[in-house]
Protein backbone atom coordinates (compact mmCIF):
# COMPACT_ATOMS: atom_id res chain seq x y z
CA UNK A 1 -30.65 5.44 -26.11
CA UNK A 2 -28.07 7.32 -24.15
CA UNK A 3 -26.20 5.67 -21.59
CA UNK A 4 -24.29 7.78 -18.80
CA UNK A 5 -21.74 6.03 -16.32
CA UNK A 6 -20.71 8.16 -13.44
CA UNK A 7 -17.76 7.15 -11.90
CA UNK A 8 -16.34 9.10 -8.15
CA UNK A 9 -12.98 9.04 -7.19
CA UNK A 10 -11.93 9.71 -3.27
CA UNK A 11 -9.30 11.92 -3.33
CA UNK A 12 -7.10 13.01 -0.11
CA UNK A 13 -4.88 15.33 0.58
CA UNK A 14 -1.48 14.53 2.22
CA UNK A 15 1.76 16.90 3.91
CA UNK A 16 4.81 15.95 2.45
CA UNK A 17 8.25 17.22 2.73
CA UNK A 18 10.28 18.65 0.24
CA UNK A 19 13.05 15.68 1.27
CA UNK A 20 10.39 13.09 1.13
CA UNK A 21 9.03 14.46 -2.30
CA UNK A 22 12.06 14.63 -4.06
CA UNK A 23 12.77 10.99 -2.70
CA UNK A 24 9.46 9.65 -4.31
CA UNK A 25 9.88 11.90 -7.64
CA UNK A 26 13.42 9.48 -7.94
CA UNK A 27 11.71 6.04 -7.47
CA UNK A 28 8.54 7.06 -9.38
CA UNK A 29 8.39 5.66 -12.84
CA UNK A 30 7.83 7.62 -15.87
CA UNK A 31 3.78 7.99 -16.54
CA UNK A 32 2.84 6.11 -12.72
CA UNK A 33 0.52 8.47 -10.26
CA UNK A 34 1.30 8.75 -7.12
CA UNK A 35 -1.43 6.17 -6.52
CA UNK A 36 0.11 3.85 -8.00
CA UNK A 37 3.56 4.20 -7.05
CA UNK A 38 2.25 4.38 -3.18
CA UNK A 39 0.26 0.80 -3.89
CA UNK A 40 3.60 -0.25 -5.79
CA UNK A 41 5.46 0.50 -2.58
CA UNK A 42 2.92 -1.05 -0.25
CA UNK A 43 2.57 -4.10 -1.86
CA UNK A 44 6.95 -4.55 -2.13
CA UNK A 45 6.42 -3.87 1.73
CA UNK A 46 3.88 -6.59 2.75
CA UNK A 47 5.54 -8.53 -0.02
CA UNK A 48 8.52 -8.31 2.12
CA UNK A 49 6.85 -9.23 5.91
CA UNK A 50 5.63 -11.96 4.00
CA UNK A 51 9.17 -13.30 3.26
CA UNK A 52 10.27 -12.61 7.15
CA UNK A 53 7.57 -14.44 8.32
CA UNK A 54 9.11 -17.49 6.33
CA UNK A 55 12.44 -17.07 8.62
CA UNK A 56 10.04 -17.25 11.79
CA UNK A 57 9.01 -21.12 10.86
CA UNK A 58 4.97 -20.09 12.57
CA UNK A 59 2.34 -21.98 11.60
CA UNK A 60 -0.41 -21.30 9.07
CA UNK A 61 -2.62 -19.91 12.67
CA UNK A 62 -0.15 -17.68 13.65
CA UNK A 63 0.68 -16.15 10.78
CA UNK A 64 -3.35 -15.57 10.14
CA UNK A 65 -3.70 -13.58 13.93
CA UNK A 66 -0.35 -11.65 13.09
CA UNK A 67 -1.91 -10.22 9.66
CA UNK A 68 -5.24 -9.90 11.54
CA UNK A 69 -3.69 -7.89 14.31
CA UNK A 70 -1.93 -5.72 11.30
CA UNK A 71 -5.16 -5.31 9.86
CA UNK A 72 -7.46 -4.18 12.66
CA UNK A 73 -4.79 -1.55 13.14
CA UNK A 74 -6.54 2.24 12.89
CA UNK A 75 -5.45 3.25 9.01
CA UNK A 76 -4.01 0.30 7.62
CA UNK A 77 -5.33 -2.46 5.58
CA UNK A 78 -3.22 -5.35 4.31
């Protein structure tokens, strides 16, 4: 009995600058993909609103309809 698992990866394409590359290529850690150094830096990032929001004292509703309106944003996803 042979089993076969087929697994597809999206892959996409993205324009960088030299500037910007060489920026990433010094914060990128030894054996990480660009993958995962870009959900590294994304998750530091809403790690970080997270913290701000603390300094704004808002309540557990406002909070929710700020992340919401972040979310239904075209192209990002928190």
């Amino acid at each position: 009995m042979c089993l076969y698992m087929c697994i597809h990866m999206t892959s996409k394409n993205i324009s960088i600058t030299e500037e910007v590359y060489k920026k990433l290529m010094k914060i990128k850690r030894e054996n990480e993909s660009f993958s995962e150094l870009f959900l590294r830096l994304l998750k530091s990032q809403k790690d970080n609103m997270k913290r701000t929001f603390g300094a704004w004292n808002l309540s557990e509703e406002e909070e929710s309809e700020i992340w919401k309106d972040i979310s239904n944003r075209t192209g990002r996803k928190c």
